[in-house]
Protein backbone atom coordinates (compact mmCIF):
# COMPACT_ATOMS: atom_id res chain seq x y z
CA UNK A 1 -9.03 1.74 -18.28
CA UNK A 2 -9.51 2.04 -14.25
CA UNK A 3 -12.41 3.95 -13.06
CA UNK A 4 -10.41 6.92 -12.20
CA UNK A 5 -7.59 8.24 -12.25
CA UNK A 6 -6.64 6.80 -8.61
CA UNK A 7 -7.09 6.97 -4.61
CA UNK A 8 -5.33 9.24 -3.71
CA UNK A 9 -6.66 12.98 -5.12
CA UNK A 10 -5.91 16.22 -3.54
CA UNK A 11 -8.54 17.75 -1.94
CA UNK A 12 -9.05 21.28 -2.84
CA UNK A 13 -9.92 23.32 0.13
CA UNK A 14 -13.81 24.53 -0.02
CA UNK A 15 -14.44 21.92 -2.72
CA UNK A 16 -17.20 19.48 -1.41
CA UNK A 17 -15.69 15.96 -2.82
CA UNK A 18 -18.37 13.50 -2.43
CA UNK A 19 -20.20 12.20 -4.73
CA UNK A 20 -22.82 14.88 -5.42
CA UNK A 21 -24.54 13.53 -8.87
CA UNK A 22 -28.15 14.06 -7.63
CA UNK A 23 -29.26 16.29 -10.46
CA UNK A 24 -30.50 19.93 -7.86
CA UNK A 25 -32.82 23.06 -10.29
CA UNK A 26 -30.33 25.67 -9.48
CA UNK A 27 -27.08 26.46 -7.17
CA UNK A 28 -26.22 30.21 -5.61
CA UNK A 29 -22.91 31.58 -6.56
CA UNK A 30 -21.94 33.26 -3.60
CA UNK A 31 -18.56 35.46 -3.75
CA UNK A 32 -16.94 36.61 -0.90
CA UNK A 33 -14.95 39.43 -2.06
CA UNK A 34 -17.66 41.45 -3.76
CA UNK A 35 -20.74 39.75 -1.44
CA UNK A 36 -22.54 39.29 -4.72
CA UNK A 37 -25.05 36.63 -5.39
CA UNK A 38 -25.61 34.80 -8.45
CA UNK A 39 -28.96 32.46 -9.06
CA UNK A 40 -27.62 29.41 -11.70
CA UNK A 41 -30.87 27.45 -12.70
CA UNK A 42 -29.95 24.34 -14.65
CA UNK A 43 -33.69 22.81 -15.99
CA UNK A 44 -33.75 20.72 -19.24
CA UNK A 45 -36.35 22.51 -21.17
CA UNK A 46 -36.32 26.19 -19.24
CA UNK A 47 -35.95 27.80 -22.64
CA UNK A 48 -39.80 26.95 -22.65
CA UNK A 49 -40.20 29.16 -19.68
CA UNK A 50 -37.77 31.95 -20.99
CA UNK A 51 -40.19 35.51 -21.26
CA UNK A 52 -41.44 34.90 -17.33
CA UNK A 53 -37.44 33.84 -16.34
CA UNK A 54 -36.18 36.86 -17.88
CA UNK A 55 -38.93 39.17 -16.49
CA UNK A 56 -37.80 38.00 -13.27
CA UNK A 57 -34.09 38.14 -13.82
CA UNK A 58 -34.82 41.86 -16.00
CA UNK A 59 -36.72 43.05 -12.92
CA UNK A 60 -38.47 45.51 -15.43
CA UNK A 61 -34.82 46.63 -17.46
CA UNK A 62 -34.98 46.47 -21.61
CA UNK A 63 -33.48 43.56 -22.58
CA UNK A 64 -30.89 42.90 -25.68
CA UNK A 65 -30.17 39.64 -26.95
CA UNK A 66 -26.75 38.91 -28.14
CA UNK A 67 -26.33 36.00 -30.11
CA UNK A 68 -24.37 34.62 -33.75
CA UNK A 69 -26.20 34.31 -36.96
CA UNK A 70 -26.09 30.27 -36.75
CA UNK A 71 -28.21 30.27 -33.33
CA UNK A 72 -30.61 32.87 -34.73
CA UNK A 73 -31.55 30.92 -37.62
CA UNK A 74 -31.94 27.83 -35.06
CA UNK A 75 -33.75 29.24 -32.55
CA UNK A 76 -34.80 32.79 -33.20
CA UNK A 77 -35.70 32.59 -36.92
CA UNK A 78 -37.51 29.27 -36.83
CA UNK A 79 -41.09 27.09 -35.98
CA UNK A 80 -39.02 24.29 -34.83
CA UNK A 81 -39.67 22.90 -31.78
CA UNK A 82 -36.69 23.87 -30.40
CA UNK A 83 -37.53 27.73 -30.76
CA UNK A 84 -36.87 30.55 -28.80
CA UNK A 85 -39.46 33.21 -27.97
CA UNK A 86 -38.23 36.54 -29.12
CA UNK A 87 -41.09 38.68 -27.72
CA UNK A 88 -39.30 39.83 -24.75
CA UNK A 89 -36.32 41.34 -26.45
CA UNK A 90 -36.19 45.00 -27.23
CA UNK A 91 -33.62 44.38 -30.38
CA UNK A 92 -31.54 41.45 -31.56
CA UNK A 93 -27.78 41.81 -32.44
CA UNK A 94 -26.07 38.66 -34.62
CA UNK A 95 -22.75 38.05 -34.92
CA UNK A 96 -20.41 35.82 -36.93
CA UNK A 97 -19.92 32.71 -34.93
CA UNK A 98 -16.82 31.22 -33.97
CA UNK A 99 -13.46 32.57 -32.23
CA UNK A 100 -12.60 35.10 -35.25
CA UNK A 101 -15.33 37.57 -33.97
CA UNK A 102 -13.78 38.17 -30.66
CA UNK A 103 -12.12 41.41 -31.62
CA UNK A 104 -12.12 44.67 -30.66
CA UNK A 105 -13.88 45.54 -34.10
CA UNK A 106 -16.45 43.42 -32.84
CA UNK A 107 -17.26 44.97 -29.43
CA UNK A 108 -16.76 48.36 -30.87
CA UNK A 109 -20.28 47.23 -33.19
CA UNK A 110 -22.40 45.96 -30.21
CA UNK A 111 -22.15 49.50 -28.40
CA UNK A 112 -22.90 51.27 -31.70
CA UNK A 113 -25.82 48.97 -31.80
CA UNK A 114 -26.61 49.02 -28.24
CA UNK A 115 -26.39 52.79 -28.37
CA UNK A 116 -28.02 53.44 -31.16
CA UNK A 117 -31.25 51.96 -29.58
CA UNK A 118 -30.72 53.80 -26.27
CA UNK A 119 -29.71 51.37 -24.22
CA UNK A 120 -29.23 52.87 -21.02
CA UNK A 121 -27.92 51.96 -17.33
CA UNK A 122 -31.78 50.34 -17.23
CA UNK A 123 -30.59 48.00 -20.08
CA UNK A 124 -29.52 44.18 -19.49
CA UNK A 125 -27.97 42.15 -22.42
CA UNK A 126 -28.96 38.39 -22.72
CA UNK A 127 -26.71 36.15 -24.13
CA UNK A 128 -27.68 33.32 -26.06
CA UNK A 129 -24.47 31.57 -27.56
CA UNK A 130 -21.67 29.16 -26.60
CA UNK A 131 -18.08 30.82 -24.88
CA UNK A 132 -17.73 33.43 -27.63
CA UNK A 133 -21.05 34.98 -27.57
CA UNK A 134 -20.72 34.89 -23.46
CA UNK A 135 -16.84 36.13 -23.35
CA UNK A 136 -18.37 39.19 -26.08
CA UNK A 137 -21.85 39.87 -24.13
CA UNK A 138 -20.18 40.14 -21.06
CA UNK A 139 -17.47 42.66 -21.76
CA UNK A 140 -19.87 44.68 -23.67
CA UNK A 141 -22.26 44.96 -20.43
CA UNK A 142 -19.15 45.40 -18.12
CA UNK A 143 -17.89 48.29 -20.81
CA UNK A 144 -21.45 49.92 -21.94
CA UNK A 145 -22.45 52.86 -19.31
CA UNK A 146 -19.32 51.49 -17.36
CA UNK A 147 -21.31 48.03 -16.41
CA UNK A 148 -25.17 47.12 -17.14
CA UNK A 149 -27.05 44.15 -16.69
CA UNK A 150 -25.91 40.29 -18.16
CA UNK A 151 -27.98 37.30 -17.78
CA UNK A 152 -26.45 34.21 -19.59
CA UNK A 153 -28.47 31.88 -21.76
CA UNK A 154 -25.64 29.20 -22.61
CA UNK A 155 -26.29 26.74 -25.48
CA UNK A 156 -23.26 24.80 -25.79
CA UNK A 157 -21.69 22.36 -23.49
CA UNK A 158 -18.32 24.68 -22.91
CA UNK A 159 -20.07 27.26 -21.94
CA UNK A 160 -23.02 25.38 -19.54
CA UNK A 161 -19.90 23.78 -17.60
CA UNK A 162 -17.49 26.37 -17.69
CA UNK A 163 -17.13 30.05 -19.14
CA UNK A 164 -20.73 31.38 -18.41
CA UNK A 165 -19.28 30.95 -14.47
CA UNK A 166 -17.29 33.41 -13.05
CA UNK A 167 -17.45 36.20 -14.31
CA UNK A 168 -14.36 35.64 -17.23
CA UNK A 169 -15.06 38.60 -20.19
CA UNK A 170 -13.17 39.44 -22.87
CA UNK A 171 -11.88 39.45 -26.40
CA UNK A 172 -8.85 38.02 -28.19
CA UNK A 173 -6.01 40.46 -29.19
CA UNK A 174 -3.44 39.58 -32.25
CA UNK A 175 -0.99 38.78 -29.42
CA UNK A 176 -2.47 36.18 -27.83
CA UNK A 177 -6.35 35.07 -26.52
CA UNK A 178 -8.40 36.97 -23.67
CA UNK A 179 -5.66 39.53 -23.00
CA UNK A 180 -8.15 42.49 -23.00
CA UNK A 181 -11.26 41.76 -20.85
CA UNK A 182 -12.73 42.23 -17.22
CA UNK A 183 -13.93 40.11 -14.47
CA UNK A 184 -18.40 40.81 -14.65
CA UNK A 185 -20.36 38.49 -13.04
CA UNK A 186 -23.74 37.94 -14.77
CA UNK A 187 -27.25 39.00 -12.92
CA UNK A 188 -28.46 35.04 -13.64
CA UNK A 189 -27.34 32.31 -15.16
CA UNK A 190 -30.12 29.94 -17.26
CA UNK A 191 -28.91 26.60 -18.29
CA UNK A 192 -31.09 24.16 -20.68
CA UNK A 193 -29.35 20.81 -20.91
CA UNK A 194 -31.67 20.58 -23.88
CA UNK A 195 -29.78 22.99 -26.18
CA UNK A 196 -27.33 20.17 -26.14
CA UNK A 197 -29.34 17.95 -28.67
CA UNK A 198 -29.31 20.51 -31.47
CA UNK A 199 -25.54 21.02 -30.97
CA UNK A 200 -23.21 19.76 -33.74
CA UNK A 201 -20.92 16.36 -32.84
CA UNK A 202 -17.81 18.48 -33.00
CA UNK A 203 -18.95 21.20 -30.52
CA UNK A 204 -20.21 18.83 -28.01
CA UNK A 205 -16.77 16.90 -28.27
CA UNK A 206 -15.02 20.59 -27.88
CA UNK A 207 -17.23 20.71 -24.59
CA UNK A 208 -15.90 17.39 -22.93
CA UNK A 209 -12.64 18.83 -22.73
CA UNK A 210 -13.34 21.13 -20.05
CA UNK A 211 -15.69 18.70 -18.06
CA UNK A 212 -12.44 16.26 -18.54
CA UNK A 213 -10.43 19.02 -17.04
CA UNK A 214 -12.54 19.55 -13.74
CA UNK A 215 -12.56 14.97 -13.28
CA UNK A 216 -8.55 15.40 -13.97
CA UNK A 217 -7.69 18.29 -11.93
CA UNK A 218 -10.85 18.34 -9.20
CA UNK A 219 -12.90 15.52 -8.71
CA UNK A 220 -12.46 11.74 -8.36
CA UNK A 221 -16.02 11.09 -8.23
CA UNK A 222 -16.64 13.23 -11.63
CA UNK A 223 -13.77 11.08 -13.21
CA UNK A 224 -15.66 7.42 -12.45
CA UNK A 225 -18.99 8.94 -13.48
CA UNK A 226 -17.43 9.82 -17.00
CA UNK A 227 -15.66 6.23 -17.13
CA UNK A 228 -18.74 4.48 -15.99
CA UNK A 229 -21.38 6.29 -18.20
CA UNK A 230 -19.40 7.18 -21.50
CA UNK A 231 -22.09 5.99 -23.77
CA UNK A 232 -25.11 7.65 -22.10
CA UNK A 233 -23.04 11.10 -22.22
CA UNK A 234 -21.73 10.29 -25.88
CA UNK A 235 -25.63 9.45 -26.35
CA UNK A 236 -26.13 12.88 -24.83
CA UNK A 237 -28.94 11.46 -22.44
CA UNK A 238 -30.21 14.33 -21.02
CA UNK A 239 -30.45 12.94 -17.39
CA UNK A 240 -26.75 12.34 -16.91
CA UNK A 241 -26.31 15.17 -19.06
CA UNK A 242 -28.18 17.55 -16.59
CA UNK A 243 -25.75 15.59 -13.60
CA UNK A 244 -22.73 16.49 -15.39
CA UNK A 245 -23.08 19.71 -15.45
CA UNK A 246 -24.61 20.27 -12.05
CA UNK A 247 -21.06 18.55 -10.59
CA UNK A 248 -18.85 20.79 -12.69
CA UNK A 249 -21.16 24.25 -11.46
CA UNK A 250 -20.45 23.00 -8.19
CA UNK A 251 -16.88 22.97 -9.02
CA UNK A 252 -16.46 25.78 -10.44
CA UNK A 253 -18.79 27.86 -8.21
CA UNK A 254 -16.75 26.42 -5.01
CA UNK A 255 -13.00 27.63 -6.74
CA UNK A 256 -14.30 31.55 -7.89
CA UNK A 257 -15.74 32.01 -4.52
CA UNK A 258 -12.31 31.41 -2.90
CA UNK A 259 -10.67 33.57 -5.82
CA UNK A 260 -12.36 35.69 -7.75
CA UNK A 261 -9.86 37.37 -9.28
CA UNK A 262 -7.46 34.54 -9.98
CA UNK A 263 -4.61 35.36 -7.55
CA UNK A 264 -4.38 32.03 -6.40
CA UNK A 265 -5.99 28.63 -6.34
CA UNK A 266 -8.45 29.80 -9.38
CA UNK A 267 -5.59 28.91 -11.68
CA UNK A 268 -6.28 25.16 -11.16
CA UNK A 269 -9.32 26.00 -13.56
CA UNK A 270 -6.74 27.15 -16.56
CA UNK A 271 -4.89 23.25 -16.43
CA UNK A 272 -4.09 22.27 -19.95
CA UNK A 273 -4.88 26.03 -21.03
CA UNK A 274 -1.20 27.32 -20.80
CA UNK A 275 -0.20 25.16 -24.20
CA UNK A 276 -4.02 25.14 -25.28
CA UNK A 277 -4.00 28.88 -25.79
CA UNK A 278 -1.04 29.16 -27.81
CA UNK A 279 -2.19 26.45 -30.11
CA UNK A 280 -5.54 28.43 -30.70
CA UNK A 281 -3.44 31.77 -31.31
CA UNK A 282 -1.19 30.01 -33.20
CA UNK A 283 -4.02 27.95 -35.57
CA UNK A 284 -5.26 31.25 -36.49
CA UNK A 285 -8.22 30.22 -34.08
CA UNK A 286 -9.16 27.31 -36.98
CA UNK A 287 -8.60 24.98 -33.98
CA UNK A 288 -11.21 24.47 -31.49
CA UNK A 289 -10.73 25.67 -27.84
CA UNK A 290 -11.67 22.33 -26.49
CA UNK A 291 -9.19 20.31 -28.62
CA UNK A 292 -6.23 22.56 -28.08
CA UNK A 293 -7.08 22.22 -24.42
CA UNK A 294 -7.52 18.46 -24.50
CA UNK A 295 -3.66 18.26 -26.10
CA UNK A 296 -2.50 21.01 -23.44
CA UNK A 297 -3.36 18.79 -20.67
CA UNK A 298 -1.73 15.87 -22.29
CA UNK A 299 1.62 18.39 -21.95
CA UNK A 300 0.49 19.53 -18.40
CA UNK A 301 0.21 15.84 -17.23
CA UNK A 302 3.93 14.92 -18.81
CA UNK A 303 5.12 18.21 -17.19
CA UNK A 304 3.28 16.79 -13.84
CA UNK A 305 4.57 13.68 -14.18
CA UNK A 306 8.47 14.69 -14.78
CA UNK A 307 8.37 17.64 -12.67
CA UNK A 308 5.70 17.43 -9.80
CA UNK A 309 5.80 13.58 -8.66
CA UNK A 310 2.31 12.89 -10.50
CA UNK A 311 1.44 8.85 -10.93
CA UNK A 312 2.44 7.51 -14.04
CA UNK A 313 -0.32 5.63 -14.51
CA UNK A 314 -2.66 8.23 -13.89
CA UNK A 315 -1.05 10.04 -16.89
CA UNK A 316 -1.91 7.11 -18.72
CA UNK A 317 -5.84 6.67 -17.72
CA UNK A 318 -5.91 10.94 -18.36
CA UNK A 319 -5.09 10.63 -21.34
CA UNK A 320 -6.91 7.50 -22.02
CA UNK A 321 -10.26 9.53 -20.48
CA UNK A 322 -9.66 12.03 -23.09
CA UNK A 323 -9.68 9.79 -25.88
CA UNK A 324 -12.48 8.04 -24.80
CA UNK A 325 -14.66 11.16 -25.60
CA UNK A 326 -12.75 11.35 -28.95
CA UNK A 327 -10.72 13.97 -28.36
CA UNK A 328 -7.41 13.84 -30.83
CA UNK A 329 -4.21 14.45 -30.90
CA UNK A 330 -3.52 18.25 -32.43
CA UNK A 331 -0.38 18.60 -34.18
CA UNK A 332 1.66 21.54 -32.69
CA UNK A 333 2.91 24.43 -34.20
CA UNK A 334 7.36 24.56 -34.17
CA UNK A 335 8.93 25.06 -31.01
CA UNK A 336 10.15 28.26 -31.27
CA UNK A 337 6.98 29.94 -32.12
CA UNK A 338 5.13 27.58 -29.33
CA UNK A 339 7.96 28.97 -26.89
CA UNK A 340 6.93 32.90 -27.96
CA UNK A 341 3.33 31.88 -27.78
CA UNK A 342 3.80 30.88 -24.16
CA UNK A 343 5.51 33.67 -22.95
CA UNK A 344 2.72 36.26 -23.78
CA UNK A 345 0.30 33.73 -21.74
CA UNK A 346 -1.44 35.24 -18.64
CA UNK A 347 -0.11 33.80 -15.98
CA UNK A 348 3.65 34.31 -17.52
CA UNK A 349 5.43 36.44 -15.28
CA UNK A 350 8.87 38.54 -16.72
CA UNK A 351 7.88 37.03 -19.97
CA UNK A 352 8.53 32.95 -18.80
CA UNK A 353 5.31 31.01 -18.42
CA UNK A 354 3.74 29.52 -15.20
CA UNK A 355 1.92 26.26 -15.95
CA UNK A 356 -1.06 24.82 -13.58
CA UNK A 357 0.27 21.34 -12.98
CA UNK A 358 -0.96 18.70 -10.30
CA UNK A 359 1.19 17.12 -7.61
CA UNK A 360 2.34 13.60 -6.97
CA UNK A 361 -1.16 13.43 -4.42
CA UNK A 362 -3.14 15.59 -7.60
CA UNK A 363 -3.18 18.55 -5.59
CA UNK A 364 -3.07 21.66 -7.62
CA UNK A 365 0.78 22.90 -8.22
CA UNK A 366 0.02 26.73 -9.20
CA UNK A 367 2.20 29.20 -11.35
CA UNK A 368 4.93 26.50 -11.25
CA UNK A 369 7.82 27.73 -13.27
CA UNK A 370 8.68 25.54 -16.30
CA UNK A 371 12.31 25.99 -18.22
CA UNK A 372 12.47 26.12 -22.03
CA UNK A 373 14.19 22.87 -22.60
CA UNK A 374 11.19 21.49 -19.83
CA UNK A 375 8.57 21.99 -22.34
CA UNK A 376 10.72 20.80 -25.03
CA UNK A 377 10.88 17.17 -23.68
CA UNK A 378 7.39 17.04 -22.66
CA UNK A 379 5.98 18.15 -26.13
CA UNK A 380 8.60 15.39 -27.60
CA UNK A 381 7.43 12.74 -25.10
């Protein structure tokens, strides 16, 4: 396998492509539209430093923790050393983990609980938890009181690289995933690469997905670094680690504050997603978000490939990337019901889906149209 996936990548406008993999304590999230500000501090072993962090990000507001019963008994209800100092909080609300609990149902409970210990406008909610726990904290601080405070404590490595930034809340509806939610930015953002050690081989592998999605779609110099250094990150080396998800902040943090509200050039962030989405809906959520996504960008890079002018053989190191980080092939669901699935997605417009491909130079080909019989061949290739 070549160190990347080739010379020649798009640049991104606003995107800073050299090689920054000098591991920096925090980053500002600066968005234009709404002028807003948002401190990310990324510290292996912060966690250690959590009562004086929050009292800084709190500025004096209660705080709430939000987290699932699975990280509570890890690091609230425990003497390990990986422990989490609970004194702060003014309650603790546990929830079921896993992609089943974002419901309605679900955020209908958190504001009875929130409520029912007077959480006020003064209030911020601290979430402690991988995607789901952020995507459910979030929208209940954007919805309780009509917004309140959010500070993001992320402990897996989805959520460190990718859905704790920008501002993404929401909850899954029987339709499809994340059609009800808002865009709420969080006060701070905390990152300790260290929560990555206790995190279980599956859930780190459903992480890679989306750091594989920024080297595809983003950055060159991302893509050698995971080549180059696959068993330090597989070995979860906390130095390289700590790199890694500096770069894809970075990334991320340079794409919302261009588009906020995903009108635009945001969308490159949802490659692979279009087909990943309707595999999760259509799995009944049994199959992680990370591994549908890894086998949508497999169809994104055919589609690319046939449709967009995008290198042949960098399809072929893609998809060799993601199985270097041992992510499978998932089987899909039948056409017909993948073909529904897809027209309820997002960015579908009059009920026909737009996919997020790349260009024959890997520039980002957004909302591009993509015919019935299109996605046919490219699931069969």
């Amino acid at each position: 396998m070549s160190g990347s996936g080739g010379d020649n990548f798009g640049v991104v406008p606003g995107i800073n492509q050299h090689n920054a993999m000098t591991p920096s304590p925090s980053f500002s999230l600066c968005l234009r539209s709404s002028e807003r500000t948002v401190p990310v501090v990324i510290q292996p072993g912060l966690r250690f430093s959590l009562p004086s962090l929050l009292a800084d990000a709190c500025g004096g507001r209660r705080p709430f923790l939000i987290t699932d019963n699975n990280l509570f008994d890890l690091y609230i209800n425990s003497s390990s050393v990986h422990a989490v100092d609970t004194s702060p909080f003014a309650d603790v609300i546990t929830l079921a983990p896993g992609e089943p609990s974002k419901t309605r149902e679900t955020i209908a409970y958190i504001h009875d609980r929130l409520l029912e210990e007077k959480a006020g406008r003064d209030s911020v909610i601290i979430a402690l938890g991988g995607g789901v726990i952020g995507d459910m904290a979030g929208f209940a601080a954007a919805t309780l009181h009509r917004g309140i405070g959010l500070v993001h404590l992320p402990t897996s490595l989805l959520a460190q690289v990718d859905s704790c930034i920008g501002g993404k809340t929401g909850v899954n509806h029987p339709l499809g995933k994340n059609l009800i939610g808002a865009i709420y930015h969080p006060d701070t953002i905390l990152v300790d690469p260290e929560f990555l050690i206790t995190l279980p081989d599956e859930e780190y592998t459903n992480g890679m997905a989306e750091v594989i999605k920024y080297a595809i779609s983003l950055d060159k110099a991302l893509w050698s670094l995971l080549v180059d250094n696959s068993q330090r990150l597989l070995a979860r080396d906390p130095s390289i680690l700590t790199a890694v998800i500096q770069r894809c902040t970075e990334l991320k943090i340079g794409i919302v504050a261009q588009d906020e509200r995903e009108t635009g050039l945001r969308s490159i962030l949802n490659f692979g997603h279009t087909v990943g989405h309707a595999i999760e809906r259509l799995s009944g959520y049994r199959v992680k978000h990370g591994f549908a996504i890894a086998e949508g960008m497999r169809v994104a890079l055919r589609l690319s490939h046939q449709l967009c002018g995008y290198p042949g053989e960098q399809m072929h190191n893609a998809e060799q990337l993601l199985a270097l980080y041992g992510l499978p092939h998932i089987p899909l669901p039948p056409f017909d019901d993948m073909w529904n699935a897809l027209s309820l997605d997002k960015k579908a417009r009059r009920a026909e889906p737009r996919f997020t491909l790349l260009n024959a130079d890997s520039s980002p080909a957004l909302f591009h149209p993509v015919s019935r019989e299109e996605v046919r061949y490219a699931i069969a290739e």
